[in-house]
PDB file of N, CA and C in Angstrom:
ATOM      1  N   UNK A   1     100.365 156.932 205.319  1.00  0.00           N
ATOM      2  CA  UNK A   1     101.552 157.218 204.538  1.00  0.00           C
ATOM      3  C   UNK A   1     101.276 158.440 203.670  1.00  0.00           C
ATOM      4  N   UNK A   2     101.824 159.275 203.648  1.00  0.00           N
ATOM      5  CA  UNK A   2     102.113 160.378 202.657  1.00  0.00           C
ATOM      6  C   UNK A   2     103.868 161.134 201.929  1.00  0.00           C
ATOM      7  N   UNK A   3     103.473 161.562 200.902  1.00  0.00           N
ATOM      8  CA  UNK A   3     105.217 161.688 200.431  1.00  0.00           C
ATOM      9  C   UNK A   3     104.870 160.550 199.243  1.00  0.00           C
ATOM     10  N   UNK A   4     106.623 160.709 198.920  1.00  0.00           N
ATOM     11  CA  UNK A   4     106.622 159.688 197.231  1.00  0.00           C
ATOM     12  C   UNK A   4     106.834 158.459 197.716  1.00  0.00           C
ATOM     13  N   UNK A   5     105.989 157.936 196.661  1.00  0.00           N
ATOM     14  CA  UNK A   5     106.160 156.008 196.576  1.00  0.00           C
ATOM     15  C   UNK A   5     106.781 155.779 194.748  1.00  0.00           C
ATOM     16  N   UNK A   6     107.388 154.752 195.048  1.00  0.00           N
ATOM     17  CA  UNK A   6     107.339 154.392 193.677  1.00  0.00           C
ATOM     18  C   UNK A   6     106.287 153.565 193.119  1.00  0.00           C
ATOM     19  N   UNK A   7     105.906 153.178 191.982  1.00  0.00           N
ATOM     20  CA  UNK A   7     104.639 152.627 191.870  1.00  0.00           C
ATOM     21  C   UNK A   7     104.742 151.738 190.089  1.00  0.00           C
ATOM     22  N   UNK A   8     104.689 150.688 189.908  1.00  0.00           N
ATOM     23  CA  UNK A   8     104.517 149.662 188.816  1.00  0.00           C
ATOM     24  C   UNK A   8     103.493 149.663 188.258  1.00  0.00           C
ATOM     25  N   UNK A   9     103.785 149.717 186.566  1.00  0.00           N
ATOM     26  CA  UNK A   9     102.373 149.270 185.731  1.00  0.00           C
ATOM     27  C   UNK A   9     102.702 147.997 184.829  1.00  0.00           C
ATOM     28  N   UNK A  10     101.494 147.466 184.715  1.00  0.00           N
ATOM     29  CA  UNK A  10     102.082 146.629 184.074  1.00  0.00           C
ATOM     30  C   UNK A  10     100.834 146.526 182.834  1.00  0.00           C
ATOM     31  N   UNK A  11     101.165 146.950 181.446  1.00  0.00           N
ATOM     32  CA  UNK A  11     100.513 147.163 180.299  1.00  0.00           C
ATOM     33  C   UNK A  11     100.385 146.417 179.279  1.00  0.00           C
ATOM     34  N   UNK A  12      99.279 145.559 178.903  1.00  0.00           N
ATOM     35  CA  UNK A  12      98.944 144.658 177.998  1.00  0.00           C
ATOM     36  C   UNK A  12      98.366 144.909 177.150  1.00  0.00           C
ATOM     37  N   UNK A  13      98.928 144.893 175.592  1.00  0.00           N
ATOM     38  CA  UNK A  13      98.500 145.353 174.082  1.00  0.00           C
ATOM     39  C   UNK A  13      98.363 144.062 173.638  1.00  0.00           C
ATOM     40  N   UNK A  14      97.101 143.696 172.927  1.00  0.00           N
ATOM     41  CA  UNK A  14      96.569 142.856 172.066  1.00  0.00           C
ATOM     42  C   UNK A  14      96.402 143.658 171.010  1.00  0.00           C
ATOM     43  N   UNK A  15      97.271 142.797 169.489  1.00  0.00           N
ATOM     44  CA  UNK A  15      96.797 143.495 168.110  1.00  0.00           C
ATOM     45  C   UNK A  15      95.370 142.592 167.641  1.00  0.00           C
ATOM     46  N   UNK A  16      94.756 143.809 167.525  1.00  0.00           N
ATOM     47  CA  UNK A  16      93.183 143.363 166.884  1.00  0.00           C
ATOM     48  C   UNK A  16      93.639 143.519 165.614  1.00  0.00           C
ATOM     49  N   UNK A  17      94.542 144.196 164.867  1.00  0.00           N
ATOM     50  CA  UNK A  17      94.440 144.845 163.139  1.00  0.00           C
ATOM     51  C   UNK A  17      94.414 143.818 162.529  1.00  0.00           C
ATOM     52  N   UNK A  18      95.102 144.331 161.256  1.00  0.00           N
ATOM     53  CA  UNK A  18      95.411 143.371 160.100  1.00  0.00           C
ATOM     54  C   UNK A  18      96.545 143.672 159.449  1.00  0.00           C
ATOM     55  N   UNK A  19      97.521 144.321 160.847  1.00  0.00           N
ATOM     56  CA  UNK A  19      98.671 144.666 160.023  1.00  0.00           C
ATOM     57  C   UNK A  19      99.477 144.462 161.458  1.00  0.00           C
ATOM     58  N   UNK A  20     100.725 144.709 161.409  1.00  0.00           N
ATOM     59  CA  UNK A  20     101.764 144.257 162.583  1.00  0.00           C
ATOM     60  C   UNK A  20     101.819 145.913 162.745  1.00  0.00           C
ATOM     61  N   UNK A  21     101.476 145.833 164.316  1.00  0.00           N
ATOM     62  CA  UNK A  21     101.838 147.248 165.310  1.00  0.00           C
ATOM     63  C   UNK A  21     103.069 147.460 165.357  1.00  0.00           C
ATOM     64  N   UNK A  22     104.009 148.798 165.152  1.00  0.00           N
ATOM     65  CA  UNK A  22     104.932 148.957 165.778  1.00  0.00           C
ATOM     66  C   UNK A  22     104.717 150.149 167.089  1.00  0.00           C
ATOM     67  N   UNK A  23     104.685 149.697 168.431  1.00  0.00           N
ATOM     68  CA  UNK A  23     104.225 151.124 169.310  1.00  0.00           C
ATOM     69  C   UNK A  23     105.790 151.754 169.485  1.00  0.00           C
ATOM     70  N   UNK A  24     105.203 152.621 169.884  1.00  0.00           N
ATOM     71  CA  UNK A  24     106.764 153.991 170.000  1.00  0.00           C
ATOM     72  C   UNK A  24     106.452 154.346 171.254  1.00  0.00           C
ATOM     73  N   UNK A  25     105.336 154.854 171.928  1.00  0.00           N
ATOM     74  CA  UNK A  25     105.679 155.577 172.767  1.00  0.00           C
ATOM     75  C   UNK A  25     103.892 154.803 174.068  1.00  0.00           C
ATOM     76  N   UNK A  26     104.078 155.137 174.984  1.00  0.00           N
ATOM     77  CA  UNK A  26     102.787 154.925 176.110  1.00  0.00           C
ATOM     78  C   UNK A  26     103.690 156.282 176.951  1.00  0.00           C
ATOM     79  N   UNK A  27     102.506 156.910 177.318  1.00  0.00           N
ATOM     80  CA  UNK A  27     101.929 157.657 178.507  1.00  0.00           C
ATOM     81  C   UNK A  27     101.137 157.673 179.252  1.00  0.00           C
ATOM     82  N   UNK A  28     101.863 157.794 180.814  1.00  0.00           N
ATOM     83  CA  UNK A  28     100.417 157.659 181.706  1.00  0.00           C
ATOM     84  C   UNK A  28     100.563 158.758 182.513  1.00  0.00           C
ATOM     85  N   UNK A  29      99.131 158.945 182.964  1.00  0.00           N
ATOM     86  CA  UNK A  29      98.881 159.636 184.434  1.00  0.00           C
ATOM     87  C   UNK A  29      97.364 159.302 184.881  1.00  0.00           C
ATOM     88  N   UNK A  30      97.536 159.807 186.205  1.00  0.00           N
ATOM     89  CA  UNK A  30      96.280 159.903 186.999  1.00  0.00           C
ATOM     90  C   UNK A  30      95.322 160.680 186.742  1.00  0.00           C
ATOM     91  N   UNK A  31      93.788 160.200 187.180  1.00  0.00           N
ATOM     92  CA  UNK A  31      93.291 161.677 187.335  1.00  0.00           C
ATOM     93  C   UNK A  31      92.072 161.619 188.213  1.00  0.00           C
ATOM     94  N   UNK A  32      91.926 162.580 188.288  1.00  0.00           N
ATOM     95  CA  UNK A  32      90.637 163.137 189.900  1.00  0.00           C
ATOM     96  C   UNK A  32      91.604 162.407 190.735  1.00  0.00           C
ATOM     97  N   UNK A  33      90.247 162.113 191.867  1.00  0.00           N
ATOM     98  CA  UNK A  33      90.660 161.809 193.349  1.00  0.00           C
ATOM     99  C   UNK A  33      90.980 160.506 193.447  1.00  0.00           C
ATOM    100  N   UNK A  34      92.232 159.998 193.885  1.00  0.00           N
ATOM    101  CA  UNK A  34      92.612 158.662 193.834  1.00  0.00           C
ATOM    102  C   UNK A  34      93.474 158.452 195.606  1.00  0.00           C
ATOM    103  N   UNK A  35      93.971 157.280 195.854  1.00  0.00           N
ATOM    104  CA  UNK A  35      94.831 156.865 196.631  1.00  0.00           C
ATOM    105  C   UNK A  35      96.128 157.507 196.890  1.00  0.00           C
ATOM    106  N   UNK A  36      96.323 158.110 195.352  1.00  0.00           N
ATOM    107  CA  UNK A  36      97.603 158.818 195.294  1.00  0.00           C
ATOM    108  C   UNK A  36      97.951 159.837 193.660  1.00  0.00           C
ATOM    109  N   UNK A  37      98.579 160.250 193.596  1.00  0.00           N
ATOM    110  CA  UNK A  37      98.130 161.094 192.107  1.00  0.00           C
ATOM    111  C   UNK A  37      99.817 160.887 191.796  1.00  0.00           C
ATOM    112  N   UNK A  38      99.745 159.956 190.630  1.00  0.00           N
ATOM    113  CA  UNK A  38     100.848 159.615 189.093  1.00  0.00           C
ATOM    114  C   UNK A  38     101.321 160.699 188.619  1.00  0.00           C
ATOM    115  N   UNK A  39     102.826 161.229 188.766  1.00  0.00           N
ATOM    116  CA  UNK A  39     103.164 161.962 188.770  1.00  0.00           C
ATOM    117  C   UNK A  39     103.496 161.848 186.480  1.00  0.00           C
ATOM    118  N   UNK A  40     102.811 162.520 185.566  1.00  0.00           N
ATOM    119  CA  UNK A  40     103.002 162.313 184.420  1.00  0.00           C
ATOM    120  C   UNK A  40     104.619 161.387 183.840  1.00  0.00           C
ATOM    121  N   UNK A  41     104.144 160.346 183.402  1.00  0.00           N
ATOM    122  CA  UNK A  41     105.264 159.703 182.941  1.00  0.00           C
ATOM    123  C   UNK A  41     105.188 158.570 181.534  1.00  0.00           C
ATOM    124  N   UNK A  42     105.993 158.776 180.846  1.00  0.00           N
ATOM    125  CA  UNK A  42     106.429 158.373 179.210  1.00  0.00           C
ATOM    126  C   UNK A  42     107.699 157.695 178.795  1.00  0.00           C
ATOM    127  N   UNK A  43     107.423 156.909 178.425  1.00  0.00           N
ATOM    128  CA  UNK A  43     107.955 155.715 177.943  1.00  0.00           C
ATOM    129  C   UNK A  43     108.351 155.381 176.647  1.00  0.00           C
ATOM    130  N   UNK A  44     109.349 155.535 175.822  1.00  0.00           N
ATOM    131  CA  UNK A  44     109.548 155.092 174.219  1.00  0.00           C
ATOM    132  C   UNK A  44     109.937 154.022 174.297  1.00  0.00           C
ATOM    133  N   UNK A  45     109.197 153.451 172.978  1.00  0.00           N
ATOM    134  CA  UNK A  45     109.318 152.252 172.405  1.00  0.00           C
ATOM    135  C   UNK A  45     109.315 151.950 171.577  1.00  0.00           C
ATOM    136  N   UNK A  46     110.778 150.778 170.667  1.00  0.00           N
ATOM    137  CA  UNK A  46     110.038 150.042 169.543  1.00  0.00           C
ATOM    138  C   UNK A  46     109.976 148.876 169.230  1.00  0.00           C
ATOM    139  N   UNK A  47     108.905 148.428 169.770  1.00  0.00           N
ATOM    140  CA  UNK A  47     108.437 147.061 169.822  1.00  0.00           C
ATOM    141  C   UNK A  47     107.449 146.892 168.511  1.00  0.00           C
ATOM    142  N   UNK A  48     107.779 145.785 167.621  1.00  0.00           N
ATOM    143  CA  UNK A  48     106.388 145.294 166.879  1.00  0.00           C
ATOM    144  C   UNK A  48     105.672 144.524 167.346  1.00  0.00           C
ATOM    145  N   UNK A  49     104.417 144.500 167.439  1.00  0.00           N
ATOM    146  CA  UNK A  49     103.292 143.700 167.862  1.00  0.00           C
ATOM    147  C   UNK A  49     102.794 143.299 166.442  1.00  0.00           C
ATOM    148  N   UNK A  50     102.946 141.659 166.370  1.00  0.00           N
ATOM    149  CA  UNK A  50     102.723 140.970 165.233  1.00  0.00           C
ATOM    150  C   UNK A  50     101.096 140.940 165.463  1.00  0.00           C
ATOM    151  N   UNK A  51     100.278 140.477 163.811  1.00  0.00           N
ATOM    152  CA  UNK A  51      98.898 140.512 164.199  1.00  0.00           C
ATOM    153  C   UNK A  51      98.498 139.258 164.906  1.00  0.00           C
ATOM    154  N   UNK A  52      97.423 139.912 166.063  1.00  0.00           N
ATOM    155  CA  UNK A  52      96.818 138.682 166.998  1.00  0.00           C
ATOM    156  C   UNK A  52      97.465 138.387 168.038  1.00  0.00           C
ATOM    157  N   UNK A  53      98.661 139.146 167.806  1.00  0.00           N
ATOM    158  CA  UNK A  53      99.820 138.922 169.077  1.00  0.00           C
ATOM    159  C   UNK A  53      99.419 139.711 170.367  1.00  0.00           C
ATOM    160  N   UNK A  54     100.039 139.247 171.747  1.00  0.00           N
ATOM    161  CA  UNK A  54      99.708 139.932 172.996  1.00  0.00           C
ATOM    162  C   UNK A  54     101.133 140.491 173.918  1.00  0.00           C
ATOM    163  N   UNK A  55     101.175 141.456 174.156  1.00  0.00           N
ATOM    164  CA  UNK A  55     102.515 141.876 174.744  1.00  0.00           C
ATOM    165  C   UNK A  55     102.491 142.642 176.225  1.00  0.00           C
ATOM    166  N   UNK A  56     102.382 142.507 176.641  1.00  0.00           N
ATOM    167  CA  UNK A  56     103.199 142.942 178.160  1.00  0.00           C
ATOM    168  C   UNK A  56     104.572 143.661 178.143  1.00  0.00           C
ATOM    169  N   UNK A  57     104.118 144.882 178.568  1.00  0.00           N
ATOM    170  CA  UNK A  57     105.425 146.206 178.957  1.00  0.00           C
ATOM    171  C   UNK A  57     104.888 146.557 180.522  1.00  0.00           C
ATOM    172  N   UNK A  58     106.303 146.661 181.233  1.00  0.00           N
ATOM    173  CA  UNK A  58     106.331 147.353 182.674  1.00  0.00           C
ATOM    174  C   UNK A  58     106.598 149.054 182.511  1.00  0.00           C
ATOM    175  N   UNK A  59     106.118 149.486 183.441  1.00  0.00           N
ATOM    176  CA  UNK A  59     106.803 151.047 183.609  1.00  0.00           C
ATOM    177  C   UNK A  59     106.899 151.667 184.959  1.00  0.00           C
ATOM    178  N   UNK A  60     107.686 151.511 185.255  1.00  0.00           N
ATOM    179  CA  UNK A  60     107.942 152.424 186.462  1.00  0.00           C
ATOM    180  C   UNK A  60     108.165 153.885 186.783  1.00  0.00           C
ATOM    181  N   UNK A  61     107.368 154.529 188.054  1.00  0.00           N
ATOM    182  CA  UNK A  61     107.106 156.252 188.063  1.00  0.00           C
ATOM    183  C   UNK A  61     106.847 156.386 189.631  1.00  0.00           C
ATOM    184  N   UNK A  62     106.866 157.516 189.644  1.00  0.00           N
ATOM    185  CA  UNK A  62     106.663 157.993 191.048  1.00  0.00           C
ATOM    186  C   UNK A  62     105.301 158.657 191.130  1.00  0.00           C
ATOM    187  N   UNK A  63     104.806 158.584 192.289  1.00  0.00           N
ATOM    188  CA  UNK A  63     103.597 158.772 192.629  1.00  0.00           C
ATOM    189  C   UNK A  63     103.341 159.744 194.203  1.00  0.00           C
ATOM    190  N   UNK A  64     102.333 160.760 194.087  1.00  0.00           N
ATOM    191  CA  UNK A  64     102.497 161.290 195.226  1.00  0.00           C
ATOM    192  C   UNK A  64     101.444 160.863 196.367  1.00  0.00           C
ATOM    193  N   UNK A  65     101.836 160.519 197.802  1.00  0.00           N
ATOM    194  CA  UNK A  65     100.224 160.481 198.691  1.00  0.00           C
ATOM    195  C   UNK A  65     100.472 161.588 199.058  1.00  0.00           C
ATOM    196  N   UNK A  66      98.951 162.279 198.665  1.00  0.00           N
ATOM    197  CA  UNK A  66      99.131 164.094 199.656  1.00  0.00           C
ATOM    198  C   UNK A  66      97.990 163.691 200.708  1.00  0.00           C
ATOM    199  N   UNK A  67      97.248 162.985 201.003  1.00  0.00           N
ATOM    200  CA  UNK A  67      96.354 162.769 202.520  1.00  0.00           C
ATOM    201  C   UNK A  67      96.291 161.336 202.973  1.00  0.00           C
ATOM    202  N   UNK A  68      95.715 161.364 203.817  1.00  0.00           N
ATOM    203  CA  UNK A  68      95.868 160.036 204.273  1.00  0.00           C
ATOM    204  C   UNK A  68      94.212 159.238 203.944  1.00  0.00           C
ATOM    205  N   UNK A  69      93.766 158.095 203.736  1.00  0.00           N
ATOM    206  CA  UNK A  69      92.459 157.598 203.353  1.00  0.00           C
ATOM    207  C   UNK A  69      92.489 156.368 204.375  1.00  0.00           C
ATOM    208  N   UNK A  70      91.371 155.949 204.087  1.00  0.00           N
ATOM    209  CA  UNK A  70      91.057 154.740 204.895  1.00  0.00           C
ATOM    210  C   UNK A  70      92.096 152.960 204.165  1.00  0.00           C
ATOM    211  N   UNK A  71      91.901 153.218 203.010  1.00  0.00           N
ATOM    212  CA  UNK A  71      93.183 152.460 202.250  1.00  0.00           C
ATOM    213  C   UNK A  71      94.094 152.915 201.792  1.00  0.00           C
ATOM    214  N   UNK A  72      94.538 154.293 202.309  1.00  0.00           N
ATOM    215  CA  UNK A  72      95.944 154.518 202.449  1.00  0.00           C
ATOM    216  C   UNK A  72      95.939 154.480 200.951  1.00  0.00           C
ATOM    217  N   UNK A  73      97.591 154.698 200.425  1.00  0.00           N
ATOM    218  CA  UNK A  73      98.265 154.211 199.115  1.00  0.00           C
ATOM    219  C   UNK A  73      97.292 152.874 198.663  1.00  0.00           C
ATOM    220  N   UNK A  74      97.172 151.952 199.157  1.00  0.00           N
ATOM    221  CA  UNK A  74      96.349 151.063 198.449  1.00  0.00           C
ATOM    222  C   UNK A  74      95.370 150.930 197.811  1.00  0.00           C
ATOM    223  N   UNK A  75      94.543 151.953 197.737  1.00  0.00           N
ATOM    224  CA  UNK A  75      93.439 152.207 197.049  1.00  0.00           C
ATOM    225  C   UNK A  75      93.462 152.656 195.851  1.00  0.00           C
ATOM    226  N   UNK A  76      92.120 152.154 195.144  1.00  0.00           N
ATOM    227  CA  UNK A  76      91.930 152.602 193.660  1.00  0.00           C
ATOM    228  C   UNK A  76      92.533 153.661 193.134  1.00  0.00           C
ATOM    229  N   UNK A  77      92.880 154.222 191.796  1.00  0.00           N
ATOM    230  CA  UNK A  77      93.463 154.841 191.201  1.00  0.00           C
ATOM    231  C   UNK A  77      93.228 155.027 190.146  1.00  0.00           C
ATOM    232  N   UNK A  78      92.828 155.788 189.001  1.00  0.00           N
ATOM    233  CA  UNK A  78      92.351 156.030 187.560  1.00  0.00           C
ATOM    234  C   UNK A  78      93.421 156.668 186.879  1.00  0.00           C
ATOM    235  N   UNK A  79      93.674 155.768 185.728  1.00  0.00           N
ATOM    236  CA  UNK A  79      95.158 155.990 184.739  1.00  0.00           C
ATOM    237  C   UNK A  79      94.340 155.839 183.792  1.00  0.00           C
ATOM    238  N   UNK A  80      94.752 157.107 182.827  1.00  0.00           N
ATOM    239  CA  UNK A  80      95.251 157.223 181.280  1.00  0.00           C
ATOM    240  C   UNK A  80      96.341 157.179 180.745  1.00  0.00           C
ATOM    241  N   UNK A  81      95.969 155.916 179.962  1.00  0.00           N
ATOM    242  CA  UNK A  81      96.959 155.687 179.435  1.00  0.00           C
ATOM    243  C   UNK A  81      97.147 156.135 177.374  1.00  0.00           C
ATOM    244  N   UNK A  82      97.655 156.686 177.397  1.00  0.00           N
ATOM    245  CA  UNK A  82      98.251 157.027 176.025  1.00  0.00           C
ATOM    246  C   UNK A  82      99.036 156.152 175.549  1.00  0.00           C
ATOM    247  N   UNK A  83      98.450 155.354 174.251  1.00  0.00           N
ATOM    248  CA  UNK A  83      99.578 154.128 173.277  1.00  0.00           C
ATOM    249  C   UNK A  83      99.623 154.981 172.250  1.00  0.00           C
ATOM    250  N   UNK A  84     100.630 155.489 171.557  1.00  0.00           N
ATOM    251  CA  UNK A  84     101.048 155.372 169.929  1.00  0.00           C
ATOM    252  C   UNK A  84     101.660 154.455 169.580  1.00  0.00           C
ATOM    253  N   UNK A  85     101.200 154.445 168.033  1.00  0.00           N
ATOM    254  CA  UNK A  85     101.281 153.271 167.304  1.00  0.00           C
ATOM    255  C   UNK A  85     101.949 153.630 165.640  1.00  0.00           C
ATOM    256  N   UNK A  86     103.115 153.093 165.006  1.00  0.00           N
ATOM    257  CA  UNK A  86     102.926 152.897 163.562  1.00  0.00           C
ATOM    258  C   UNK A  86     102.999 152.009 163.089  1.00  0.00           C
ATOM    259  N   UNK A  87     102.069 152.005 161.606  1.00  0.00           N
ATOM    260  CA  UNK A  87     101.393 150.862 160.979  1.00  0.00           C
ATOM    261  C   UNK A  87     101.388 151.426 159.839  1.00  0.00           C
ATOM    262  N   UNK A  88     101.318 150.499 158.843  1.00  0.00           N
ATOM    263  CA  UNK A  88     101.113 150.281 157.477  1.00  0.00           C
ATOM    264  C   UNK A  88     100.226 151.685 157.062  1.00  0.00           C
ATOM    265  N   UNK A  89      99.441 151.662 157.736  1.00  0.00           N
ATOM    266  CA  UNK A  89      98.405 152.663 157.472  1.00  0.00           C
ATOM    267  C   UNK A  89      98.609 153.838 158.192  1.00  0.00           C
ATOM    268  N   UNK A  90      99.399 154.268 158.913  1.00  0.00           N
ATOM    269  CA  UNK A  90     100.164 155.194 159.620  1.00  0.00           C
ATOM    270  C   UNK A  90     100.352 155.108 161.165  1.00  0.00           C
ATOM    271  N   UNK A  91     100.585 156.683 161.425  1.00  0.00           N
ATOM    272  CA  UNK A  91     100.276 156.795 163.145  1.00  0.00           C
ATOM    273  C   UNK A  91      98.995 156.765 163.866  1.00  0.00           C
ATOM    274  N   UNK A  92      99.138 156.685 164.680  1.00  0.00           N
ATOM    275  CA  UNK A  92      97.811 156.408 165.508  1.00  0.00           C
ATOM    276  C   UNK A  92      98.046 156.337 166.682  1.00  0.00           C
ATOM    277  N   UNK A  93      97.340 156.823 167.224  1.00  0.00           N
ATOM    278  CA  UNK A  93      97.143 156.411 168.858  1.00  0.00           C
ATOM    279  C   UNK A  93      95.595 155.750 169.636  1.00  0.00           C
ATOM    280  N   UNK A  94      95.904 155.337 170.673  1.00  0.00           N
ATOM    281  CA  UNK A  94      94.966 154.884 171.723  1.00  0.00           C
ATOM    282  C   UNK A  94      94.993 155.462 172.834  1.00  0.00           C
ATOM    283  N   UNK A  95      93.687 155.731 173.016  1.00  0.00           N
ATOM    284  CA  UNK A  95      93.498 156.138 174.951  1.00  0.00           C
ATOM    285  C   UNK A  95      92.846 155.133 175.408  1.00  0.00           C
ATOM    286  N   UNK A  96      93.184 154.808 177.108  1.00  0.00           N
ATOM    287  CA  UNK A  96      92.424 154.106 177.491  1.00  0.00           C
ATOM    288  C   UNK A  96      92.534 155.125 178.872  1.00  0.00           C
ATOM    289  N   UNK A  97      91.173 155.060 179.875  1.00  0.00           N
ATOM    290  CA  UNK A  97      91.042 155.023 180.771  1.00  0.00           C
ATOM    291  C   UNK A  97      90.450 154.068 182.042  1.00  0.00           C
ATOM    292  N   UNK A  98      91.037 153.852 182.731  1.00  0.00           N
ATOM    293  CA  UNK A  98      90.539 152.616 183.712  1.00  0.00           C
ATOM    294  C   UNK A  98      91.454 152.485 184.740  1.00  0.00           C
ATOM    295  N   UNK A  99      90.145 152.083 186.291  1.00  0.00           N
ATOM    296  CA  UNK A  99      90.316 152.417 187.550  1.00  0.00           C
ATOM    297  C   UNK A  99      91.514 151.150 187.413  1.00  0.00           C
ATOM    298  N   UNK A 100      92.460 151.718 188.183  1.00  0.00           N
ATOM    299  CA  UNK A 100      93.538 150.469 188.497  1.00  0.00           C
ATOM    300  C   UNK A 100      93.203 150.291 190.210  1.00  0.00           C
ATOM    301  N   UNK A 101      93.814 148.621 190.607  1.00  0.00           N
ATOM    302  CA  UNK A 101      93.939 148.662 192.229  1.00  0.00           C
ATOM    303  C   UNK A 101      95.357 147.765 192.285  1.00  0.00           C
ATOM    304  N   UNK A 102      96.113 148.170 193.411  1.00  0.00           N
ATOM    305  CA  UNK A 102      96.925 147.573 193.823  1.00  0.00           C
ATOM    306  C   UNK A 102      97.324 146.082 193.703  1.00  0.00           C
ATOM    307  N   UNK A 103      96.145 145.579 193.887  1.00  0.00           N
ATOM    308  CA  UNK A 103      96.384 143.749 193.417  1.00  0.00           C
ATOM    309  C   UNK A 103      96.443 143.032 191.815  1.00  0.00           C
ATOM    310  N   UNK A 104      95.748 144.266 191.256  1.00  0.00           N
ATOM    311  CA  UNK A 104      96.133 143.976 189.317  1.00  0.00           C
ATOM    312  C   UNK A 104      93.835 143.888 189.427  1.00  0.00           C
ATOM    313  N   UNK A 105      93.443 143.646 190.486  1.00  0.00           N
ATOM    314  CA  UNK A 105      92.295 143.221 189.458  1.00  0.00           C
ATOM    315  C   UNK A 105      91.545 144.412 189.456  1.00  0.00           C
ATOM    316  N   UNK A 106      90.168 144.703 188.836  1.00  0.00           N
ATOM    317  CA  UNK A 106      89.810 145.758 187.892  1.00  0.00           C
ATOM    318  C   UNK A 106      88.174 145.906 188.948  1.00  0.00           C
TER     319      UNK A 106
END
């Protein structure tokens, strides 16, 4: 398979603080050599995340296959993800990076 797919995330914030999160915004994309390369995509939000609380957000984006691999589209994939955050104590953000796979596990 090559050409656009659409492609699902599904993003889980646990508040560690000591104050209630409000996030505004997540960004993701791909990077290096993957299954398929995440075409940059951003998301606003305003959700509070109470403290200790756990939340689940979806996002949907398009994604390109430019060759073909032995697992195809199905294969591993490396997303950064960008969280901002405001809080009591201000803005802030989080990066995370980490290999994603098609079935959710790591």
């Amino acid at each position: 398979v090559t050409g656009g797919i659409p492609v699902q995330y599904r993003l889980t914030i646990h508040n560690t603080t000591m104050t209630p999160l409000q996030l505004k915004r997540i960004d993701l994309v791909s990077q290096g050599d993957g299954a398929y390369n995440l075409q940059p995509m951003s998301q606003a939000y305003d959700q509070v995340i109470d403290v200790g609380a756990t939340l689940a957000f979806e996002m949907w984006g398009q994604a390109n296959v430019q060759y073909s691999t032995i697992s195809g589209a199905n294969g591993p994939v490396t997303i950064r993800a960008i969280a901002q955050f405001d809080s009591a104590a201000g803005r802030f953000q989080t990066v995370v990076v980490q290999q994603v796979h098609p079935n959710g596990t790591e």
